[in-house]
N, C-alpha and C. Protein backbone atom coordinates (compact mmCIF):
# COMPACT_ATOMS: atom_id res chain seq x y z
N UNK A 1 0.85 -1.17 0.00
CA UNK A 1 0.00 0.00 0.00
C UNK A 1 0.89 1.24 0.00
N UNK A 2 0.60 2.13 -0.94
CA UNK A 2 1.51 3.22 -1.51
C UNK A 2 0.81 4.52 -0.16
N UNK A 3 1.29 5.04 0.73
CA UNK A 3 1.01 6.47 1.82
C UNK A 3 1.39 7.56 0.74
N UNK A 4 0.29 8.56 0.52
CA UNK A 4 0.58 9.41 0.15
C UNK A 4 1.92 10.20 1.10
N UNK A 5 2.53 10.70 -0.15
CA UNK A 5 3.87 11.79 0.25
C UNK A 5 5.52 10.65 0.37
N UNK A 6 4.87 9.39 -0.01
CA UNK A 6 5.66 8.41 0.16
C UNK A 6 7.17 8.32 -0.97
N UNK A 7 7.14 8.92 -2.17
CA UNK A 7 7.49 9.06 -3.24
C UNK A 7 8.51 10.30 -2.98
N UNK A 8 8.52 11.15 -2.06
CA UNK A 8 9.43 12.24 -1.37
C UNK A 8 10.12 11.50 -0.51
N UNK A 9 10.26 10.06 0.51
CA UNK A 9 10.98 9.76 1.43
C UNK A 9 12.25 9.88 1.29
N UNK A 10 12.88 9.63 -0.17
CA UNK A 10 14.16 9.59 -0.01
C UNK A 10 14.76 11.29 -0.04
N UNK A 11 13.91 12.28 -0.16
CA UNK A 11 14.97 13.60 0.31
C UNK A 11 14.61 13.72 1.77
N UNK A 12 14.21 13.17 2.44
CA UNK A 12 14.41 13.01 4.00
C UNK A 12 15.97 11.53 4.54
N UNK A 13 16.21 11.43 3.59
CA UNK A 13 16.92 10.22 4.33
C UNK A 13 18.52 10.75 4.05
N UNK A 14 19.40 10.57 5.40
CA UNK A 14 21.08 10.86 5.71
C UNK A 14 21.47 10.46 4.62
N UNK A 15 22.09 11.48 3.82
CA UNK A 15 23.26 11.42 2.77
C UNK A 15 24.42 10.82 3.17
N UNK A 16 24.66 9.63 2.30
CA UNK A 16 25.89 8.46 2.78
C UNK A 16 27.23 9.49 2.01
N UNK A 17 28.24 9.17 2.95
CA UNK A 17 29.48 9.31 2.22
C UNK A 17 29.45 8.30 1.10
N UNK A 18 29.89 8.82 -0.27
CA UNK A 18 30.44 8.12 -1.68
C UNK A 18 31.88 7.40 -1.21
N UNK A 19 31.84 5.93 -1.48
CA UNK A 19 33.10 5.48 -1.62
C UNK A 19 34.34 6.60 -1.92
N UNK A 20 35.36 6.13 -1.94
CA UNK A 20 36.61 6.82 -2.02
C UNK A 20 36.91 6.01 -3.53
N UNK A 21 37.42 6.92 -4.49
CA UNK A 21 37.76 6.48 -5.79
C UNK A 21 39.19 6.25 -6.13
N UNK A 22 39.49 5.42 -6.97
CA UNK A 22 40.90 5.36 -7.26
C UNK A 22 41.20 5.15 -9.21
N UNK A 23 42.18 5.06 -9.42
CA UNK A 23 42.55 5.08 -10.77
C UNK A 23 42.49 6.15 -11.75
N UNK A 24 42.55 7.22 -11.25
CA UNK A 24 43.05 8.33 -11.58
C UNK A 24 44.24 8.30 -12.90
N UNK A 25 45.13 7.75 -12.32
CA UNK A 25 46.26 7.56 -13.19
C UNK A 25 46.06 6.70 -14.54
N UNK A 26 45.22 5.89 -14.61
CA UNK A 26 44.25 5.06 -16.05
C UNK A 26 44.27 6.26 -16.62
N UNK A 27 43.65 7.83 -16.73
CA UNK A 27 42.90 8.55 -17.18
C UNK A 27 44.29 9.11 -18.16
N UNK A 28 43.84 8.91 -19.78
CA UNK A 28 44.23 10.37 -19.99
C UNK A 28 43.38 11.33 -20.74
N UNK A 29 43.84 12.09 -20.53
CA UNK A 29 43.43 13.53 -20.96
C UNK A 29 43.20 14.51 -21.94
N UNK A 30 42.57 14.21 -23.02
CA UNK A 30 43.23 14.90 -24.55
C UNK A 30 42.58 16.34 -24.46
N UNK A 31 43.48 17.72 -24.32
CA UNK A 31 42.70 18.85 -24.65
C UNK A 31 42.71 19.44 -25.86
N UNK A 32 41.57 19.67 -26.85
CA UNK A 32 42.12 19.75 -27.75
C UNK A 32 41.63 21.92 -28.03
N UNK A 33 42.14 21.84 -28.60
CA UNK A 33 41.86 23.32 -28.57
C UNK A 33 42.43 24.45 -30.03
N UNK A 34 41.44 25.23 -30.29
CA UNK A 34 41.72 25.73 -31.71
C UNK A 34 40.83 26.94 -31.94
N UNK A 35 41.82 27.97 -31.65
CA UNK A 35 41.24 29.54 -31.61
C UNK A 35 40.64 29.30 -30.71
N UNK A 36 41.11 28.88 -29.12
CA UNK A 36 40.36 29.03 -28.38
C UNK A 36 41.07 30.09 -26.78
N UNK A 37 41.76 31.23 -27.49
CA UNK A 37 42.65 32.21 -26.89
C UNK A 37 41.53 32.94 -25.75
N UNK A 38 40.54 32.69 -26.10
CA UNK A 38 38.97 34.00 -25.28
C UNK A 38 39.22 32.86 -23.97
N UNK A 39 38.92 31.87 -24.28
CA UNK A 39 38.06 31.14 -22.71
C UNK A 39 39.29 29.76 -22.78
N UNK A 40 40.44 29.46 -23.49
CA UNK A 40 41.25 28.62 -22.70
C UNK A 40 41.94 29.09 -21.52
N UNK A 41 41.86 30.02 -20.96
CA UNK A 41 42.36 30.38 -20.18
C UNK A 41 41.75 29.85 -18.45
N UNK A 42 40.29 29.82 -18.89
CA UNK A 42 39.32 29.48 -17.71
C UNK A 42 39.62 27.67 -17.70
N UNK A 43 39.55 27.28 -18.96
CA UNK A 43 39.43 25.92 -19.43
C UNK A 43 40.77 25.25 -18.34
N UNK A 44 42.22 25.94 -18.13
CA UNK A 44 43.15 25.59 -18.07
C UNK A 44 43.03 25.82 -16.59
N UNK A 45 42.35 26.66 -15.82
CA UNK A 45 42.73 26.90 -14.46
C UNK A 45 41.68 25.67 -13.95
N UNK A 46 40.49 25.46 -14.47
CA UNK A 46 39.71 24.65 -13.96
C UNK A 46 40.57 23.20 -13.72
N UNK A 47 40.85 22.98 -15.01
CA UNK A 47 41.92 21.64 -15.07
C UNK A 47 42.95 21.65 -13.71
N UNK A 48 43.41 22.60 -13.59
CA UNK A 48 44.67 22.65 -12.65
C UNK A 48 43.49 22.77 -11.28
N UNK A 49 41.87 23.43 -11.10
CA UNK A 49 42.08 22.95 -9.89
C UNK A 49 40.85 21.81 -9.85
N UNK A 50 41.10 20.83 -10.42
CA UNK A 50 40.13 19.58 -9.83
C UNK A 50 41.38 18.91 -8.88
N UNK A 51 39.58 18.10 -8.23
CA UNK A 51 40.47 17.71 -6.79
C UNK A 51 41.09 16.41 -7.07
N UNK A 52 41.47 15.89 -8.35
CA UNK A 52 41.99 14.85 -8.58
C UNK A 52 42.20 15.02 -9.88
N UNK A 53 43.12 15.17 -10.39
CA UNK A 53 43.68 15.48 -11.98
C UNK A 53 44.00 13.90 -12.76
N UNK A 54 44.03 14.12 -14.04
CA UNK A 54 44.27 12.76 -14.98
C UNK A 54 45.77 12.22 -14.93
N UNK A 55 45.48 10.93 -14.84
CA UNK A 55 47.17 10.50 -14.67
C UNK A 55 48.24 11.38 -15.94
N UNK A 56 47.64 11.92 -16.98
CA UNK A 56 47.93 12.52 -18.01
C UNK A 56 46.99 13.16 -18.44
N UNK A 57 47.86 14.55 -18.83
CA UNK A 57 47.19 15.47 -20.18
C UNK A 57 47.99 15.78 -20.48
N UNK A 58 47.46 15.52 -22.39
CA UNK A 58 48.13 16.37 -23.66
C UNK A 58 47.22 17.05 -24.38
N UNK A 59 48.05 18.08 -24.04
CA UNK A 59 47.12 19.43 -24.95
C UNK A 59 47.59 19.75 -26.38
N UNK A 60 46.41 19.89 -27.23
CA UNK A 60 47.09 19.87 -28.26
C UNK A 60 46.74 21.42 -29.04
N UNK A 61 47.62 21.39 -30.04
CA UNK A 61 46.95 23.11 -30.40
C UNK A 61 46.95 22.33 -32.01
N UNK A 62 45.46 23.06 -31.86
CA UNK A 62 44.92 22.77 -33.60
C UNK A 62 44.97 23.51 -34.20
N UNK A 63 46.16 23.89 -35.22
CA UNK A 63 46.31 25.45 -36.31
C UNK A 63 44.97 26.11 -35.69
N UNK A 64 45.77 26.64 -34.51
CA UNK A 64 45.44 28.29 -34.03
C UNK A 64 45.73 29.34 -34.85
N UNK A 65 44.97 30.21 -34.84
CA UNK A 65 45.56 31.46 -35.77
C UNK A 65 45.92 32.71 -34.83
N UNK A 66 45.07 32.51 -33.53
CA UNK A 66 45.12 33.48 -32.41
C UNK A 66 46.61 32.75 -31.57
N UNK A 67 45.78 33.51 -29.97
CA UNK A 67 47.43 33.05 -29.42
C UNK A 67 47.19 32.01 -28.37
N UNK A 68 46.30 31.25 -28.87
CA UNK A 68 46.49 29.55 -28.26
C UNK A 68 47.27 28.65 -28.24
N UNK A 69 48.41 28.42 -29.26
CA UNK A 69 49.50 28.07 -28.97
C UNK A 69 50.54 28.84 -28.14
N UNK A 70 50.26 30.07 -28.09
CA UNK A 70 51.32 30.27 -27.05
C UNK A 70 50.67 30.48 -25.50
N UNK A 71 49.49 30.11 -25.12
CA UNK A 71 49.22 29.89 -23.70
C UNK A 71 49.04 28.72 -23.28
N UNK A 72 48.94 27.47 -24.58
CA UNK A 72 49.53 26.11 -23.93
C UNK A 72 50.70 25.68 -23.50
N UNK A 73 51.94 26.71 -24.40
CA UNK A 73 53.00 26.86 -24.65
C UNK A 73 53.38 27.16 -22.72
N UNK A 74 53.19 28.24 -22.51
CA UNK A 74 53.44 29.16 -21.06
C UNK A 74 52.43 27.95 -20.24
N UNK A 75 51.36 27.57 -20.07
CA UNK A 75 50.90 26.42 -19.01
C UNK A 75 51.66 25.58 -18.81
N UNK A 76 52.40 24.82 -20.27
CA UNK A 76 53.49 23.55 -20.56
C UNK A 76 54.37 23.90 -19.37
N UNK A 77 55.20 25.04 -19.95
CA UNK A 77 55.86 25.21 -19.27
C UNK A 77 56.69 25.85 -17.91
N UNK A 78 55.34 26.87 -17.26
CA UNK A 78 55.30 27.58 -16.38
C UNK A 78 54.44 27.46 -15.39
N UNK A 79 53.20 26.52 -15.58
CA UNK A 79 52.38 26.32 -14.87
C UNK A 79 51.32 26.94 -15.36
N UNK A 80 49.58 26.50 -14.24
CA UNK A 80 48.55 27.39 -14.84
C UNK A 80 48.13 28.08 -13.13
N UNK A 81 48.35 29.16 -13.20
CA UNK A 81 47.67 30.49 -11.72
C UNK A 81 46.76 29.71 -11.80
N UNK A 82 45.58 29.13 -10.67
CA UNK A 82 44.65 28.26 -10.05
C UNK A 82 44.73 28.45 -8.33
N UNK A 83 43.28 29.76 -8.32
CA UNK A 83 43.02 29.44 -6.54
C UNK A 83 44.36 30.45 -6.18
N UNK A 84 44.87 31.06 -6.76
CA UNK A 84 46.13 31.63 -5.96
C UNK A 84 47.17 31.48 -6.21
N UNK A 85 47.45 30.10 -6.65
CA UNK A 85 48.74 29.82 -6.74
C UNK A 85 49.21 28.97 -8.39
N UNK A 86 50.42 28.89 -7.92
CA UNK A 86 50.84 28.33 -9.44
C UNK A 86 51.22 26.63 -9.52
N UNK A 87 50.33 26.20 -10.38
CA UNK A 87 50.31 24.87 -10.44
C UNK A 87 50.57 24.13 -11.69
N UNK A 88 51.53 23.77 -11.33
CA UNK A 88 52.97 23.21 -12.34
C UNK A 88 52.49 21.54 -13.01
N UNK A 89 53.25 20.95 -14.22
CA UNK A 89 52.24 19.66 -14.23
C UNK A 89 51.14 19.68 -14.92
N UNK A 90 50.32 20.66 -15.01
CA UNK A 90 49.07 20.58 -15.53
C UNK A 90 49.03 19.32 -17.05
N UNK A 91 49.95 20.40 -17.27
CA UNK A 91 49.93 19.79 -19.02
C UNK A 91 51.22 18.72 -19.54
N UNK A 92 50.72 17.36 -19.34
CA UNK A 92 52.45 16.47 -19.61
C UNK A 92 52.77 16.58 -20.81
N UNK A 93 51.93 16.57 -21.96
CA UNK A 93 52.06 16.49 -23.20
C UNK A 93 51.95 17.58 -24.49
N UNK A 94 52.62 18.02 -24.80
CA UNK A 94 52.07 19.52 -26.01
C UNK A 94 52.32 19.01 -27.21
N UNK A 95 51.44 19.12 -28.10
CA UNK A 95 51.49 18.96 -29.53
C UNK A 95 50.62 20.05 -29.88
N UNK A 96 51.10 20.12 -31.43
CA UNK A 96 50.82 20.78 -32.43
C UNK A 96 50.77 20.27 -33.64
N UNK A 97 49.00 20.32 -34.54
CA UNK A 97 48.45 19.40 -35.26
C UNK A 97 48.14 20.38 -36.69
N UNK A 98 48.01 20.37 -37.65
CA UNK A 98 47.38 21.31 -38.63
C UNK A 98 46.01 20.57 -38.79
N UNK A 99 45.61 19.37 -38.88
CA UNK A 99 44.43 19.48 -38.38
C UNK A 99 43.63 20.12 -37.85
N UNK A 100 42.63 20.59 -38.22
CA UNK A 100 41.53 21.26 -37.65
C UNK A 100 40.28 20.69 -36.72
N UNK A 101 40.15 19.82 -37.40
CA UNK A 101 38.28 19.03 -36.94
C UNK A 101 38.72 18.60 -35.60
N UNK A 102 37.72 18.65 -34.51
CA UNK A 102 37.69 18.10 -33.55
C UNK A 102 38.20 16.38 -33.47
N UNK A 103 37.27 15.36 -34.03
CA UNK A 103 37.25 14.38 -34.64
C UNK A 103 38.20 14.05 -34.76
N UNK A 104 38.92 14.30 -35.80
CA UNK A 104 40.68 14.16 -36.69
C UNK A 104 41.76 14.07 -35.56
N UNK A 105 41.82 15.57 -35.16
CA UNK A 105 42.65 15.39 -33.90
C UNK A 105 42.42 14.47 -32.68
N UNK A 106 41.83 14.02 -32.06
CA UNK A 106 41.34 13.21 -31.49
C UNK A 106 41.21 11.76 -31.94
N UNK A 107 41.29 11.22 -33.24
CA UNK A 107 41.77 9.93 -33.54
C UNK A 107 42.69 9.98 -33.39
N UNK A 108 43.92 10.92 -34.20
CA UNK A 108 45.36 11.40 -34.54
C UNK A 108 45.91 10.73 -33.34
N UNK A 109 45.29 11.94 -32.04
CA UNK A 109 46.20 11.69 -30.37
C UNK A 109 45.56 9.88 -29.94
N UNK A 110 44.69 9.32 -30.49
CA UNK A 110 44.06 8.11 -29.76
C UNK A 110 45.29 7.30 -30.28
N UNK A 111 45.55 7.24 -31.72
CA UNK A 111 46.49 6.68 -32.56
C UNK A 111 47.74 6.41 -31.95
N UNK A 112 47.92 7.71 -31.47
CA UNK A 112 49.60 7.67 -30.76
C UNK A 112 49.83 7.44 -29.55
N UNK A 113 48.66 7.00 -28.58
CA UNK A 113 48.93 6.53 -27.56
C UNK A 113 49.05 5.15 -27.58
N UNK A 114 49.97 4.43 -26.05
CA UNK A 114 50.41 3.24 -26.23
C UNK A 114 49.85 1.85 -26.72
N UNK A 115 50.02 1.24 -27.04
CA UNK A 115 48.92 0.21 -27.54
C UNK A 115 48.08 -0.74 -26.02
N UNK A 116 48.93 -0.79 -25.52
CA UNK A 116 48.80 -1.08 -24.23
C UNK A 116 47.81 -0.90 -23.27
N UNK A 117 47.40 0.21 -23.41
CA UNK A 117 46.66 1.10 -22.57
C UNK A 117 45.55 0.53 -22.47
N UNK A 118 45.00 0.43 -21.14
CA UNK A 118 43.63 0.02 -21.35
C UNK A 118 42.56 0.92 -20.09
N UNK A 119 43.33 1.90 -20.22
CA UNK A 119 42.46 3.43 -19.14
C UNK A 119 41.65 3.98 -19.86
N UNK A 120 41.18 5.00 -19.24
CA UNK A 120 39.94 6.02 -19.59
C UNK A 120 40.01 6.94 -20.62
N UNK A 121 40.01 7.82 -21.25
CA UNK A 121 40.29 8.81 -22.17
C UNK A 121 39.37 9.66 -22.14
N UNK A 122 39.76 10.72 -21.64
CA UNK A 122 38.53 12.15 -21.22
C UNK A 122 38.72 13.14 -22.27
N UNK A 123 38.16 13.43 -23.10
CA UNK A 123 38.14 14.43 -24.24
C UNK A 123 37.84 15.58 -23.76
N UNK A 124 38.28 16.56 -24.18
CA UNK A 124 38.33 18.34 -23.36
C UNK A 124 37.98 19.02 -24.56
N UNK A 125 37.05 20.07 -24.54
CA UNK A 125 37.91 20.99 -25.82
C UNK A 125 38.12 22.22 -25.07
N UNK A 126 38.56 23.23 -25.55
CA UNK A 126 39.05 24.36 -25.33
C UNK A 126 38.28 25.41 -24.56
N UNK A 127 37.08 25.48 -24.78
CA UNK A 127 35.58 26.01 -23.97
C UNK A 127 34.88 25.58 -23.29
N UNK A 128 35.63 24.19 -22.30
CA UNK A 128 35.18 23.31 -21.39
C UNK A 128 35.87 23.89 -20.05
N UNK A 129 35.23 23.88 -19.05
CA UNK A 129 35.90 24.46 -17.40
C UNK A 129 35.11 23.45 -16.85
N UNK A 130 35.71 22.02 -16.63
CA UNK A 130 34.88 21.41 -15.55
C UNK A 130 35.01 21.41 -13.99
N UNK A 131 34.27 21.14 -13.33
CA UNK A 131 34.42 21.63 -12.10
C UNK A 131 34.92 20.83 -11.36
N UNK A 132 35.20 21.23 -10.34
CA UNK A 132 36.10 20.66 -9.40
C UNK A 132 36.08 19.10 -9.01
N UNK A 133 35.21 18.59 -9.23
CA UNK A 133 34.63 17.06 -8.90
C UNK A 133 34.26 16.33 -10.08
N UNK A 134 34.24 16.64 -11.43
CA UNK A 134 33.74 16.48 -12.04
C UNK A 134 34.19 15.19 -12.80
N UNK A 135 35.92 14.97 -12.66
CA UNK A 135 36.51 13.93 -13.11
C UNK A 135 36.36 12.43 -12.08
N UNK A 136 36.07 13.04 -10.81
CA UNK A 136 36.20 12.15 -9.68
C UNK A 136 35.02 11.36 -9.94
N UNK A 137 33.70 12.24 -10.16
CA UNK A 137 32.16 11.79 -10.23
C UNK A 137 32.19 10.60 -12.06
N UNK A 138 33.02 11.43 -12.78
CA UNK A 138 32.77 10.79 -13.41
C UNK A 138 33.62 8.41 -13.56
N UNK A 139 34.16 9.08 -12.79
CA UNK A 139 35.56 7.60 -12.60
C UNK A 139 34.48 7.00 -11.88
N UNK A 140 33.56 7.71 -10.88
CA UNK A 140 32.82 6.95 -9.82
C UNK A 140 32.11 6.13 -10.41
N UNK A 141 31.27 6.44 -11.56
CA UNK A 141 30.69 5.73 -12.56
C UNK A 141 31.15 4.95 -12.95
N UNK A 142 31.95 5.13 -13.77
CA UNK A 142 32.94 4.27 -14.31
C UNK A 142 33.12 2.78 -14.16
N UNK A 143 33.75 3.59 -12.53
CA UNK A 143 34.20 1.85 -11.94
C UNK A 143 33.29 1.48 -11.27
N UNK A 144 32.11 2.04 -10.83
CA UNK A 144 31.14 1.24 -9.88
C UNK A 144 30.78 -0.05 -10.28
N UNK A 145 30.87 -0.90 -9.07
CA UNK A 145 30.42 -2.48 -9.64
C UNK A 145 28.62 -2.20 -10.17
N UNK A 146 28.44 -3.35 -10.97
CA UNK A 146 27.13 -2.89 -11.57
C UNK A 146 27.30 -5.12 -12.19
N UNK A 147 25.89 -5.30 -12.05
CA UNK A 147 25.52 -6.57 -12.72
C UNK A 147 25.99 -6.75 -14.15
N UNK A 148 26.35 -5.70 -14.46
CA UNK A 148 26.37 -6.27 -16.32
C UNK A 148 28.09 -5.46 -16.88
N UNK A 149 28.45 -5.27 -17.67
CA UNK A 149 29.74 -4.92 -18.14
C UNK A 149 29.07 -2.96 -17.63
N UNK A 150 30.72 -2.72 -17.02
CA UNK A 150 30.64 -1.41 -17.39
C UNK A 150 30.31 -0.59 -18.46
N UNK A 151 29.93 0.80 -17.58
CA UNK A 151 29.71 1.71 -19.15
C UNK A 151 31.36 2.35 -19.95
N UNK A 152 30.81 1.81 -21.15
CA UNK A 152 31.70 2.81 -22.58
C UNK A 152 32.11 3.61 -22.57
N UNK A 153 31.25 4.73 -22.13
CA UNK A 153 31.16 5.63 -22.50
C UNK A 153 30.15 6.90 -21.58
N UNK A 154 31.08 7.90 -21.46
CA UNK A 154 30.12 8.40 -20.15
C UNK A 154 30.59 9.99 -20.22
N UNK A 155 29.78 10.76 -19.64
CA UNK A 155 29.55 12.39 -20.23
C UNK A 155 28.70 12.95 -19.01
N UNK A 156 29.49 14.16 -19.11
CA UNK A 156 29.21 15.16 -17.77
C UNK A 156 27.95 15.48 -18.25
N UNK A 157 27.32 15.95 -17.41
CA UNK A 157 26.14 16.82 -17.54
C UNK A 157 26.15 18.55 -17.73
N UNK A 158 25.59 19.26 -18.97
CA UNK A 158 25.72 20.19 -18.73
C UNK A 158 24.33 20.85 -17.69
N UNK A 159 25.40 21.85 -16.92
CA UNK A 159 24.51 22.12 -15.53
C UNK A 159 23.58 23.74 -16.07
N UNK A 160 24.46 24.33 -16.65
CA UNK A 160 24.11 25.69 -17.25
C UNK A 160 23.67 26.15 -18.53
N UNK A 161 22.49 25.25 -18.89
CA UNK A 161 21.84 24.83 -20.30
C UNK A 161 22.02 26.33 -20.84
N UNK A 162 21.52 27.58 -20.40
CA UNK A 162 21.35 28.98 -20.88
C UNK A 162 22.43 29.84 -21.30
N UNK A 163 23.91 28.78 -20.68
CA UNK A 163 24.90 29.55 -21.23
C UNK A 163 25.55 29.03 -22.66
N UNK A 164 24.41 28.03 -23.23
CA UNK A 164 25.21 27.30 -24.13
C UNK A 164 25.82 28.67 -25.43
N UNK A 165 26.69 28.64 -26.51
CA UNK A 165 27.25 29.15 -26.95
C UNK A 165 27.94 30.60 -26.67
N UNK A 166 28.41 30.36 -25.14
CA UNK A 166 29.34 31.66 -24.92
C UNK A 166 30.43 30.97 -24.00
N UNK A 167 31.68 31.32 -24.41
CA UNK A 167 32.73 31.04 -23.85
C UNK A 167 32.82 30.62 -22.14
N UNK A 168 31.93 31.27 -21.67
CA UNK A 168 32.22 30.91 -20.30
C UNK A 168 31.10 30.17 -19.91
């Protein structure tokens, strides 16, 4: 027998702590980015501050015409300002592709990673700032035990439907 208001019980019930996640280091990272000088900048601090970063990222610059190769260039190698401070590491990998298409580049970098590999691969582009938890939540998925084969394939949610086509 169904009590009315019964269908609300669970926003009355103690929020469990989420397991603790691991395999971080499985993950890599492809950012790919192209004329994206306006808002890689946000894209790059976000990266530097999640609370658990990819065992790897390579950022790649896709014939930029602006000056996106040279602020992957200065992250590579100077770090990205995040929260205050300067956080070094961000970026393990820099290439530079004449490729354009999202797509292209992104087989290109799948191509050249080890054959070996059998981790995660998180696709970025250049006008992406995910948030602070966002890589953690998504691994949580990932690896959660579940009756049937894990998921493939798995994608953040966008939270800010109204900001779709503006840089930030």
């Amino acid at each position: 027998m169904t009590v009315p208001g019964d269908e609300w019980a669970w926003a009355h019930e103690e929020a469990q702590d989420a397991p603790p996640v691991a395999g971080f280091e499985h993950v890599t990272a492809i950012l790919v980015a192209h004329n994206g000088q306006e808002w890689l900048p946000a894209t790059l601090r976000a990266i530097a501050g999640l609370d658990q970063r990819p065992g790897r990222l390579i950022a790649i610059d896709a014939a930029s015409k602006d000056g996106t190769a040279e602020l992957l260039k200065q992250a590579f190698t100077e770090g990205v300002l995040a929260r205050g401070a300067l956080v070094s590491g961000v970026i393990d990998e820099l290439r530079e592709t004449e490729a354009s298409g999202f797509t292209q580049v992104v087989n290109d970098a799948v191509a050249g990673l080890p054959g070996d590999d059998d981790g995660w691969i998180w696709l970025l582009h250049d006008d992406s700032a995910p948030g602070s938890g966002c890589l953690t939540e998504m691994l949580r998925v990932a690896t959660s035990p579940s009756p049937e084969r894990g998921p493939a394939v798995i994608v953040p949610k966008l939270l800010r439907p109204k900001l779709r086509h503006r840089p930030d």
